[in-house]
N, C-alpha and C. Protein backbone atom coordinates (compact mmCIF):
# COMPACT_ATOMS: atom_id res chain seq x y z
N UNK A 1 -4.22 -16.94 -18.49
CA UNK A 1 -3.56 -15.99 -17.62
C UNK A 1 -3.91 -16.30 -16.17
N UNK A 2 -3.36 -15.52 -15.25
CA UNK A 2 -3.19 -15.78 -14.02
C UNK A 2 -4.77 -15.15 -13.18
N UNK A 3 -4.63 -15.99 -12.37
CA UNK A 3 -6.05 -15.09 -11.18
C UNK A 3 -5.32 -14.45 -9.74
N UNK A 4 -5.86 -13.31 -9.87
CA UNK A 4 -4.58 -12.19 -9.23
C UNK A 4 -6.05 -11.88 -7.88
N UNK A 5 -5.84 -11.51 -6.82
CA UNK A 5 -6.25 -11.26 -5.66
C UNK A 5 -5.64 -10.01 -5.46
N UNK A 6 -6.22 -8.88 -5.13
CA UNK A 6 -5.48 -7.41 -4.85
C UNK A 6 -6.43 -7.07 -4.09
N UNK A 7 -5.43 -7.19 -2.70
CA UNK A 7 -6.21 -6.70 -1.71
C UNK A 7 -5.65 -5.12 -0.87
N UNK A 8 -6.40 -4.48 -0.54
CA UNK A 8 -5.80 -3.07 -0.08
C UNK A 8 -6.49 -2.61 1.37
N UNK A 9 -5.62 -2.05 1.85
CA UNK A 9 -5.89 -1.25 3.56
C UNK A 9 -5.68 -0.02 2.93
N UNK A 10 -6.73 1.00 3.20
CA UNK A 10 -6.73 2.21 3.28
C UNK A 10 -6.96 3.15 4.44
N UNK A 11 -6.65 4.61 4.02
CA UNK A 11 -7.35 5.64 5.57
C UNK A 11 -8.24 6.40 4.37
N UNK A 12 -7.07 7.17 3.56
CA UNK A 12 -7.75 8.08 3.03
C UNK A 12 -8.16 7.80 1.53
N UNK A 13 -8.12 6.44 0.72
CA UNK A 13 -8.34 5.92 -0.48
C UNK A 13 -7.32 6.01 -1.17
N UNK A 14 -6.15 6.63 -1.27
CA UNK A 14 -4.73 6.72 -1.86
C UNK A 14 -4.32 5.43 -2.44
N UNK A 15 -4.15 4.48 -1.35
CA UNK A 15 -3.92 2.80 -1.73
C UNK A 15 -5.06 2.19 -2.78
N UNK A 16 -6.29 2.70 -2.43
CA UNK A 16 -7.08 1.75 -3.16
C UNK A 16 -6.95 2.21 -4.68
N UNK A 17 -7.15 4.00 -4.88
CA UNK A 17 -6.34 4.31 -6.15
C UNK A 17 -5.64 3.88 -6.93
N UNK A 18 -4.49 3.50 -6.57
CA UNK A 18 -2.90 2.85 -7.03
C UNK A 18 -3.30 1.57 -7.21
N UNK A 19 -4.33 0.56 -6.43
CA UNK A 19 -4.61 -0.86 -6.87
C UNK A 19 -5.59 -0.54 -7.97
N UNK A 20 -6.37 0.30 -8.21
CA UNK A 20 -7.02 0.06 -9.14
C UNK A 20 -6.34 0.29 -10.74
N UNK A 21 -5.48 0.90 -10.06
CA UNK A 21 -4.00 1.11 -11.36
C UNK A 21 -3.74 0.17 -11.84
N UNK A 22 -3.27 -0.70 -10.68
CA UNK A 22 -2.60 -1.77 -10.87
C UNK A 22 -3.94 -2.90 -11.49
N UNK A 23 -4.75 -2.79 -10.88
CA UNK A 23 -5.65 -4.27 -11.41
C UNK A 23 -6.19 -3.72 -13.37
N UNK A 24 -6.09 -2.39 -13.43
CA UNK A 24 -6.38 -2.02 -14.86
C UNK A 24 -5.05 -2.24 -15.69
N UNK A 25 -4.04 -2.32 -15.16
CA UNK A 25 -3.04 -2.75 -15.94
C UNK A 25 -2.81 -4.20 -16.32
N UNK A 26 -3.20 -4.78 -15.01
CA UNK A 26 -3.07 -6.48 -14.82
C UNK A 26 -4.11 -6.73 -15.76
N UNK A 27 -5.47 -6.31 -15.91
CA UNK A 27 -6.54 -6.99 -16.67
C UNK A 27 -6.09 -7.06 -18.28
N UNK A 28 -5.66 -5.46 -18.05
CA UNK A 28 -5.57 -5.54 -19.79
C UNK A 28 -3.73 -6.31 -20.41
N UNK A 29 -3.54 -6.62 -19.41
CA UNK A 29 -2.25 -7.63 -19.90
C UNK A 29 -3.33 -9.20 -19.47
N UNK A 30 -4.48 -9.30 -19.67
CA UNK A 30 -5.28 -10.33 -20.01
C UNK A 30 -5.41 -11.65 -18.20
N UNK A 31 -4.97 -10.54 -17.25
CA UNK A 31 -5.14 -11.48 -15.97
C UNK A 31 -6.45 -11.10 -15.42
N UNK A 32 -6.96 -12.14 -14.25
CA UNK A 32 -8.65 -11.94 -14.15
C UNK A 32 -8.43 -11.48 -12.38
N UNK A 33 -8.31 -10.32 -12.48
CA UNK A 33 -8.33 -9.35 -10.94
C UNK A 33 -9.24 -9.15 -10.03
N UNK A 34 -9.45 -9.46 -9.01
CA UNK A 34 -10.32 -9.48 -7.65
C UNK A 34 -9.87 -8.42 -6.87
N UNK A 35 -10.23 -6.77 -6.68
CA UNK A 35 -10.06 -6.04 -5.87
C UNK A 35 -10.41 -5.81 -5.19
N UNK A 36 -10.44 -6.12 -3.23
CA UNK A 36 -10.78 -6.28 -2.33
C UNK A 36 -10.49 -5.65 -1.55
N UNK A 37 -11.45 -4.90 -0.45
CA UNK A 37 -11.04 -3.97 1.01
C UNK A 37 -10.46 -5.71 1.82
N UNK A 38 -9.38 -5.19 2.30
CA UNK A 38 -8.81 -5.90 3.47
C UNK A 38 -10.18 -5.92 4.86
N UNK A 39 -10.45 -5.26 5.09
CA UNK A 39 -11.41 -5.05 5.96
C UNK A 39 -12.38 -6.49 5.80
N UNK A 40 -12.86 -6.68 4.54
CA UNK A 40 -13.31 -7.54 4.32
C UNK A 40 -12.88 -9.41 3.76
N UNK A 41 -11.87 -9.10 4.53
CA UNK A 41 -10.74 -10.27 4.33
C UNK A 41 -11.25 -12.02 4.00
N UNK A 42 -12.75 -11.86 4.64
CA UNK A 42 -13.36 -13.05 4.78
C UNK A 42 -13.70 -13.56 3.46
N UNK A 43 -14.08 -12.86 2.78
CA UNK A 43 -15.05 -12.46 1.40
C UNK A 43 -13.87 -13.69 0.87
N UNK A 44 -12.98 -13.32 0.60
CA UNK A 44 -12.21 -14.03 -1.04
C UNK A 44 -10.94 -15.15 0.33
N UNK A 45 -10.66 -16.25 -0.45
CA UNK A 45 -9.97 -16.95 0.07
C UNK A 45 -8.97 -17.11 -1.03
N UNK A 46 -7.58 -16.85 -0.32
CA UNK A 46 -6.28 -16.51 -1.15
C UNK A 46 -5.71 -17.70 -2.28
N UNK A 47 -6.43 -19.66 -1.48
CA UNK A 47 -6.19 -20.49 -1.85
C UNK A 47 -6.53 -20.50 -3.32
N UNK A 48 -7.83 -19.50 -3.92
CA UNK A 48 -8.35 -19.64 -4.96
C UNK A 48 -7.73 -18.49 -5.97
N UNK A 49 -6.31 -18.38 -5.65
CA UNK A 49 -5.72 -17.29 -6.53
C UNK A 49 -4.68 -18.09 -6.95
N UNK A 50 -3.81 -17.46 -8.20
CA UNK A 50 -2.19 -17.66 -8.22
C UNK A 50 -1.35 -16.74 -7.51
N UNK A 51 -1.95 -15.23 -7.80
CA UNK A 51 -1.23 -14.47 -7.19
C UNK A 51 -1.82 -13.45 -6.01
N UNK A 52 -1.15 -12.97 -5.19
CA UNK A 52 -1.91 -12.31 -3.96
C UNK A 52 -1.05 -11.07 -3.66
N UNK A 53 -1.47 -9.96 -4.20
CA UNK A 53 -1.06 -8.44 -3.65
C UNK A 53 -1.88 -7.63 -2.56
N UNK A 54 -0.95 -7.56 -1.61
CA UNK A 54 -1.71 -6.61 -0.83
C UNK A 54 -1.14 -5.15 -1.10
N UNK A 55 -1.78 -4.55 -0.36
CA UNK A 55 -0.96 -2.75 -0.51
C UNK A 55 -1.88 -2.05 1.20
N UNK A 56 -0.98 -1.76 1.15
CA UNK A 56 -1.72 -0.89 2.45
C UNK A 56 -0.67 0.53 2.94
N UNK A 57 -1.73 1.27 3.32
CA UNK A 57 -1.24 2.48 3.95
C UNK A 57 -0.93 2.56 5.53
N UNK A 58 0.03 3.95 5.10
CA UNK A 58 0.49 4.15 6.58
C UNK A 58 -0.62 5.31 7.40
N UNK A 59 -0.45 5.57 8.40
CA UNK A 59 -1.00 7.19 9.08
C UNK A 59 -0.40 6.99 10.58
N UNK A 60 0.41 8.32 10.63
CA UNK A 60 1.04 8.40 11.91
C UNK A 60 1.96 6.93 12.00
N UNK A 61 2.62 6.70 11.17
CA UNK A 61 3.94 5.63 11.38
C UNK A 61 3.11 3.97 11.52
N UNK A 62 2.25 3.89 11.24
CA UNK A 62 1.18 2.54 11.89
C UNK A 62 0.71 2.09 10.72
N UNK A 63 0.00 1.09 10.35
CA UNK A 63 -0.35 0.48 9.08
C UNK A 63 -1.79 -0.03 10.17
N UNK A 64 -2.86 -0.05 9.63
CA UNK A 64 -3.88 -0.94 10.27
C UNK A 64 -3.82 -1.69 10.54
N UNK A 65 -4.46 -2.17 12.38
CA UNK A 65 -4.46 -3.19 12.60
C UNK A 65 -4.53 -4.78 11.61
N UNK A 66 -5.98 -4.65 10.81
CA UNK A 66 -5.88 -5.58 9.76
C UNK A 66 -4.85 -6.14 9.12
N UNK A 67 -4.19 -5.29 8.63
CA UNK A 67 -2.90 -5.98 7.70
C UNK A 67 -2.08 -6.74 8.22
N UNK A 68 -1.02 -6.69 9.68
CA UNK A 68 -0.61 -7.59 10.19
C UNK A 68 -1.65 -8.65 10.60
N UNK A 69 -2.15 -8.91 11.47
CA UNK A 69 -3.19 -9.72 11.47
C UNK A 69 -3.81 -10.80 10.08
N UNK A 70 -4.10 -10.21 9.03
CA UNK A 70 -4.31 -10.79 7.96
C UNK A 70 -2.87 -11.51 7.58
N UNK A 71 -2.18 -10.93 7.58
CA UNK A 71 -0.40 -11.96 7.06
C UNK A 71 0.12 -12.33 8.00
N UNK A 72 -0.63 -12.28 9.07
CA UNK A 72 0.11 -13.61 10.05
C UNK A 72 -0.75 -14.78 9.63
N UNK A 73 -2.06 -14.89 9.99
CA UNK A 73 -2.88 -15.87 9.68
C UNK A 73 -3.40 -16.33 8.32
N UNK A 74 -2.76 -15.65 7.42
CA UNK A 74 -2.47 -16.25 6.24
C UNK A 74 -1.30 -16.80 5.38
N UNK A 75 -0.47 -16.72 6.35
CA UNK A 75 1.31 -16.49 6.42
C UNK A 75 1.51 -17.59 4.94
N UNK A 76 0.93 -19.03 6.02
CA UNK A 76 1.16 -20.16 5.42
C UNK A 76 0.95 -20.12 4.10
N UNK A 77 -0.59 -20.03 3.38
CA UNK A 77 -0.84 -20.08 2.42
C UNK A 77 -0.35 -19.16 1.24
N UNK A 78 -0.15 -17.83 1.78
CA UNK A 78 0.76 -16.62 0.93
C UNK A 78 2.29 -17.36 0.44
N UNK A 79 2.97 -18.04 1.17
CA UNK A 79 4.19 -18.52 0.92
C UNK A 79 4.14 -19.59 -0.06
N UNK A 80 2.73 -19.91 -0.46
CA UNK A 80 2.56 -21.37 -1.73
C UNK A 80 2.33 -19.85 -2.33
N UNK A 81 2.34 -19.30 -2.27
CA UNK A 81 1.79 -18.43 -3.68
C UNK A 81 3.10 -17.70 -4.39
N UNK A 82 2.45 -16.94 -5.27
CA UNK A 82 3.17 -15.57 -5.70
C UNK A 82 2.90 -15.04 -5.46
N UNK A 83 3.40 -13.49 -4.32
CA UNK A 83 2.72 -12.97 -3.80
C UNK A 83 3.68 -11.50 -3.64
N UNK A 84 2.77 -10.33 -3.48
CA UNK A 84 3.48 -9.41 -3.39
C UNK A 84 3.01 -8.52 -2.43
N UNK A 85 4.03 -7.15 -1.60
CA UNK A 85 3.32 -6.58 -0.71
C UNK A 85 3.60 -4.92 -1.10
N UNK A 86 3.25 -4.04 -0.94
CA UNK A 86 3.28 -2.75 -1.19
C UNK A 86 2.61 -1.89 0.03
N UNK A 87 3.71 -1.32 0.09
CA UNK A 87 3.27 0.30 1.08
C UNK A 87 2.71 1.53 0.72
N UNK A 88 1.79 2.24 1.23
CA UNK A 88 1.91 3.77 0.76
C UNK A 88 2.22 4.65 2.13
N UNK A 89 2.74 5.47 1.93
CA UNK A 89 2.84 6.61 2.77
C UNK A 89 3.61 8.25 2.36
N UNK A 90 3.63 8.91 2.85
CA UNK A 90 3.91 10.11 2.45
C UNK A 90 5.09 10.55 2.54
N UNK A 91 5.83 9.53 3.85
CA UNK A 91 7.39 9.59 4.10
C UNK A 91 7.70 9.49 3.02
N UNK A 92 7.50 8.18 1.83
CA UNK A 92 7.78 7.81 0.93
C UNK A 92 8.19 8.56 -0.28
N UNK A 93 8.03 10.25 0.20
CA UNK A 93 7.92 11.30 -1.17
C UNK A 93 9.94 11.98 -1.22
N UNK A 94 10.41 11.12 0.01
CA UNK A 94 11.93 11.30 0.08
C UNK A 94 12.17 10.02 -0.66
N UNK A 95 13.55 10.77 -1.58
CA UNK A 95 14.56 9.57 -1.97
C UNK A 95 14.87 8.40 -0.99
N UNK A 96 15.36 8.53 0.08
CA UNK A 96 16.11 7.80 0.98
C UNK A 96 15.07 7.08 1.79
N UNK A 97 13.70 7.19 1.57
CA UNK A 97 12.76 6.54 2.38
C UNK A 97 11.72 5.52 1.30
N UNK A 98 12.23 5.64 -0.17
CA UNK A 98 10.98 4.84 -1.19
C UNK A 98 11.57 3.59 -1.64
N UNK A 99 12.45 3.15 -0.95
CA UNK A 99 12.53 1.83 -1.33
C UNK A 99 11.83 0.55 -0.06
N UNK A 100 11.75 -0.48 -0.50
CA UNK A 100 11.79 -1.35 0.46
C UNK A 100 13.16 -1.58 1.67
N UNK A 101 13.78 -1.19 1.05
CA UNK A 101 14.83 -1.15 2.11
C UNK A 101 15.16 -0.53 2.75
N UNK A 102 15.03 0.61 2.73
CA UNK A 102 15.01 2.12 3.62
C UNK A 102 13.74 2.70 4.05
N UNK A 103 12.78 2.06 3.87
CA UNK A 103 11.50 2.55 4.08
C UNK A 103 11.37 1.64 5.66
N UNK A 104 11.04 2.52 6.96
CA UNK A 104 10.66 1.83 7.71
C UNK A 104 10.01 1.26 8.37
N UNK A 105 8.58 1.45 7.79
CA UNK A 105 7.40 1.41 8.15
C UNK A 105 7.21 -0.29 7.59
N UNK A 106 7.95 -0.36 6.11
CA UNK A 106 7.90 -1.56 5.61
C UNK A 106 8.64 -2.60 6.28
N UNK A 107 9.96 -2.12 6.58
CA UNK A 107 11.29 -2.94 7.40
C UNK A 107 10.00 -3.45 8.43
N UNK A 108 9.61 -2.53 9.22
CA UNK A 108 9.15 -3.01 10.54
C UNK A 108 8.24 -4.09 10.82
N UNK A 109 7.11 -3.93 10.02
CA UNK A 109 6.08 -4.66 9.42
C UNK A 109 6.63 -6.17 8.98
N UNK A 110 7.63 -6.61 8.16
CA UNK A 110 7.72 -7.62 7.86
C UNK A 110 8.51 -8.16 9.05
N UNK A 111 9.68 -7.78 9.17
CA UNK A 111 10.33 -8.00 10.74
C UNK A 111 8.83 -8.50 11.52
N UNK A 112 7.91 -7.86 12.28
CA UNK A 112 7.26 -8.38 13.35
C UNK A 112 6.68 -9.47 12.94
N UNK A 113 5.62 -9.62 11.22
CA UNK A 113 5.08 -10.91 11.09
C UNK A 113 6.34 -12.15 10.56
N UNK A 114 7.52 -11.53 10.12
CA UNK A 114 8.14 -12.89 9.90
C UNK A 114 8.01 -13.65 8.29
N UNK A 115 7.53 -12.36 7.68
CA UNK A 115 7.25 -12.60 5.93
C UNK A 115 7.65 -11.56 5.25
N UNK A 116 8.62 -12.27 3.83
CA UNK A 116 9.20 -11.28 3.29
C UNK A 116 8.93 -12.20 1.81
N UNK A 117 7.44 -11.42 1.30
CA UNK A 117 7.54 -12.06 -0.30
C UNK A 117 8.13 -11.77 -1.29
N UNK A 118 8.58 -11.91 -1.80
CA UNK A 118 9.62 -11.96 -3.38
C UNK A 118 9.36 -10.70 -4.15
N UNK A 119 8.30 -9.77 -3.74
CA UNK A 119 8.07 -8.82 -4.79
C UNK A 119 7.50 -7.88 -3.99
N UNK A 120 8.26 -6.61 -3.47
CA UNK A 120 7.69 -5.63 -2.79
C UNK A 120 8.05 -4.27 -3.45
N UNK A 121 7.37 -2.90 -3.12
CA UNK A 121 7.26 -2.17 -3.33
C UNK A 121 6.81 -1.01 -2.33
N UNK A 122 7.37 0.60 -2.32
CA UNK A 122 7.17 1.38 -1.48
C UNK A 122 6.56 2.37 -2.53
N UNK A 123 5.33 3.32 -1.92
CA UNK A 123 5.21 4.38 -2.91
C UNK A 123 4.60 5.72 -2.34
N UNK A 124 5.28 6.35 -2.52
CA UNK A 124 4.72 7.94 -1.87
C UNK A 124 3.04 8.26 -2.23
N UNK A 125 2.38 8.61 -1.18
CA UNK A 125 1.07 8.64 -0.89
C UNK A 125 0.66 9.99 -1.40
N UNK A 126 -0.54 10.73 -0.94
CA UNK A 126 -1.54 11.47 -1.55
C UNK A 126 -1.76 12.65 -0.07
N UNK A 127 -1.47 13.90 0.21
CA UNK A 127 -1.59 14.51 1.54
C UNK A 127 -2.65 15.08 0.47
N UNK A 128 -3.92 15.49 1.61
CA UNK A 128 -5.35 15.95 0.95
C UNK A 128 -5.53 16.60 2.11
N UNK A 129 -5.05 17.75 2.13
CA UNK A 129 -5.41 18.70 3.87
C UNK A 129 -6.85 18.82 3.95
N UNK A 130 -7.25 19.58 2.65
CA UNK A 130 -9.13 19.90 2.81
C UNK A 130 -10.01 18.79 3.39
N UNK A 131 -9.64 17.49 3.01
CA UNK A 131 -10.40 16.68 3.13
C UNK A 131 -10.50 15.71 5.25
N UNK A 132 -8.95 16.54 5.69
CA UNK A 132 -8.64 15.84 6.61
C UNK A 132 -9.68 16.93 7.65
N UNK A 133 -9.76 16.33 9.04
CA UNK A 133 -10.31 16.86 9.90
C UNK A 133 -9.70 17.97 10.59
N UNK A 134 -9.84 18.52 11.90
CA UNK A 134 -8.73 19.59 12.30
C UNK A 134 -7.65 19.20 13.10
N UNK A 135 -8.05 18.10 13.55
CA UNK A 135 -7.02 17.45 14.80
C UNK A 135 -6.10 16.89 13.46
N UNK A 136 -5.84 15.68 12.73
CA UNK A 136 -5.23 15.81 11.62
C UNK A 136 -4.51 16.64 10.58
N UNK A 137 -5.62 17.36 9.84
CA UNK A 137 -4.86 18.44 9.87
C UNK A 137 -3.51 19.43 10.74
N UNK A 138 -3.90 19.52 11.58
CA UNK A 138 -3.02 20.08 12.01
C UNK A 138 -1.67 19.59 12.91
N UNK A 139 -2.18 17.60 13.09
CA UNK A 139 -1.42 17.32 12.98
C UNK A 139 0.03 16.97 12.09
N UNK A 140 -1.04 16.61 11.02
CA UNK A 140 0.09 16.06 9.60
C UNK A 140 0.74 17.67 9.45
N UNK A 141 0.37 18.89 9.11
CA UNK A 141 0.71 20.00 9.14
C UNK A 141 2.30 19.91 9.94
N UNK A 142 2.32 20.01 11.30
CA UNK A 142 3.10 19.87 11.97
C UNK A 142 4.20 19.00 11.58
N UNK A 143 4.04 17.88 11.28
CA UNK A 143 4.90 16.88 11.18
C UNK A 143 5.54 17.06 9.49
N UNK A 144 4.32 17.79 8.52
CA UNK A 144 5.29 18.03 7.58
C UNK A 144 6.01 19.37 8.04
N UNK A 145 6.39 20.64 8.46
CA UNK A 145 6.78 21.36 9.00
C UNK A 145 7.80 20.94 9.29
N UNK A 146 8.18 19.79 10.44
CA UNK A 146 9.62 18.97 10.71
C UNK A 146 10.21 18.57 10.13
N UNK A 147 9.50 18.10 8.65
CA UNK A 147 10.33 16.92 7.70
C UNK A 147 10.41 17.81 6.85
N UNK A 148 9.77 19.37 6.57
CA UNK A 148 10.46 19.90 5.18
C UNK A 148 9.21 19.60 3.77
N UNK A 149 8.28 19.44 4.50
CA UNK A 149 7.01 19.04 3.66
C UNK A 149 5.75 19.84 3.81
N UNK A 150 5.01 20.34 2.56
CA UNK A 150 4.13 20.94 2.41
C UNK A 150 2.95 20.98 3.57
N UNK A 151 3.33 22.45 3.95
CA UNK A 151 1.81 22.78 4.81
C UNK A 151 1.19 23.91 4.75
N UNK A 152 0.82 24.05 3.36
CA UNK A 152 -0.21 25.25 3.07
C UNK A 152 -1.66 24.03 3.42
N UNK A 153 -2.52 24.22 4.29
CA UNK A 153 -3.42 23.35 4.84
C UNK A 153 -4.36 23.49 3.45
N UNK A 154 -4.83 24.31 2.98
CA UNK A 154 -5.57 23.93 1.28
C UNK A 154 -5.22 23.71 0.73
N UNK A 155 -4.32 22.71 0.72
CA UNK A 155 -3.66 22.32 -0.61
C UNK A 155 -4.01 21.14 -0.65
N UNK A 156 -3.68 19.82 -1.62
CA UNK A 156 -3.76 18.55 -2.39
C UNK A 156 -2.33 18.35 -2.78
N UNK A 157 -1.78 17.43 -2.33
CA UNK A 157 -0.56 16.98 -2.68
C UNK A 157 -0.24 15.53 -3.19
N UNK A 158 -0.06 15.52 -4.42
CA UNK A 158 0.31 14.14 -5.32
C UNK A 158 1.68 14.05 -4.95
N UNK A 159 1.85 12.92 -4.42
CA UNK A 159 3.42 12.30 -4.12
C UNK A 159 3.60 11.05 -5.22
N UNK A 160 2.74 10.09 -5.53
CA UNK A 160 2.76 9.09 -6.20
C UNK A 160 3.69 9.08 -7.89
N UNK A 161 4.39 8.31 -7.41
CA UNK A 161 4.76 8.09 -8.91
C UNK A 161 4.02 7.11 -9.73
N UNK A 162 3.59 7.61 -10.46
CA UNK A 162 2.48 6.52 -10.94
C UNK A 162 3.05 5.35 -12.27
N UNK A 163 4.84 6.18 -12.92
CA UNK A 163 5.14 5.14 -13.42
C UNK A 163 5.72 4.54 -12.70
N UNK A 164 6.62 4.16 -11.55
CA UNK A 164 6.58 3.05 -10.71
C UNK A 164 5.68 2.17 -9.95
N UNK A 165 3.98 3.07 -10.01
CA UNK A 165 3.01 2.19 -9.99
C UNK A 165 2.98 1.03 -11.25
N UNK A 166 3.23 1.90 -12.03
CA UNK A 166 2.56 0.85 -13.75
C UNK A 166 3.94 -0.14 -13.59
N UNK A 167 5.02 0.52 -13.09
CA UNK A 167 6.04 -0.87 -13.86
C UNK A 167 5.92 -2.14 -12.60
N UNK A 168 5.69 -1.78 -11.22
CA UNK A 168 5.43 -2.75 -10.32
C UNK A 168 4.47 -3.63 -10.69
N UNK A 169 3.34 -2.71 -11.52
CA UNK A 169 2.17 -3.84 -12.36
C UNK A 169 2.49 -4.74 -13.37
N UNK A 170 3.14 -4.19 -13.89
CA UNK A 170 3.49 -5.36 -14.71
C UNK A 170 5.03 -6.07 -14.74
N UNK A 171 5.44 -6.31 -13.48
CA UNK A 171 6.05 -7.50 -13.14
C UNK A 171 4.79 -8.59 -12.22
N UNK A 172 3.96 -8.31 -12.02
CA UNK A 172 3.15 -9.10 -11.74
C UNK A 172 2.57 -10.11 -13.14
């Protein structure tokens, strides 16, 4: 079986969640999974994979610095691979915003680095008010307020579909 690289950008652990989905699905369909903070990009070198997933989150319309940065300067070598990219964010919990193609956080992202791998995916994220601070809080509050999205501030909100997590896993 294949040697799979799954690397993830997080804020609030949502992404790293969903990869660990994904690398427990990948293992037990018998592939040998490396799950890695992007942060730590240095650690694993992509050359020593077949396949290379990243996933990263959004906050406030932005994806971490890291992630562009990492797929520009790995551009080259990602394009010998099989390789896949995945979003999370909360926009993502609308119909009209969970695909790769209507999602714009994703559009934008590949547009600026100039890479579009063969196997992408969008997936509605995790709002955790308790856990956020007050400036947050009450920002995301606000902004769901505009869009028609939950703002009882104690609440926990699962957006994720987790069987479009599992079936994105196993097309890998």
């Amino acid at each position: 079986m294949s040697r799979i690289l799954l690397w993830y950008s997080t804020v609030d652990g949502q992404t790293r969640r969903i990869c660990e989905r994904i690398q427990a699905i990948a293992e037990h369909a018998g592939h040998h999974v490396t799950l890695a903070d992007l942060d730590n990009h240095d650690a694993f070198s992509p050359t020593h994979f077949d396949t290379v997933v990243v996933g990263a989150s959004i906050r406030y319309g932005k994806y971490r610095p890291i992630v562009a940065r990492y797929l520009r300067s790995h551009r080259a070598i990602l394009e010998k691979r099989k390789c896949a990219f995945f979003t999370v964010n909360v926009v993502a919990r609308k119909a009209d915003k969970d695909a790769p193609e209507t999602n714009p956080y994703m559009g934008k992202l590949l547009k600026e680095i100039g890479w579009r791998p063969p196997l992408l995916a969008v997936f509605a994220g995790r709002l955790d008010y308790p856990r956020l601070g007050f400036l947050d809080r009450t920002v995301i509050r606000f902004i769901m307020l505009l869009t028609n999205g939950p703002t009882d501030s104690s609440g926990v909100f699962e957006f994720t579909d987790w069987a479009k997590v599992e079936a994105f896993a196993r097309t890998l």
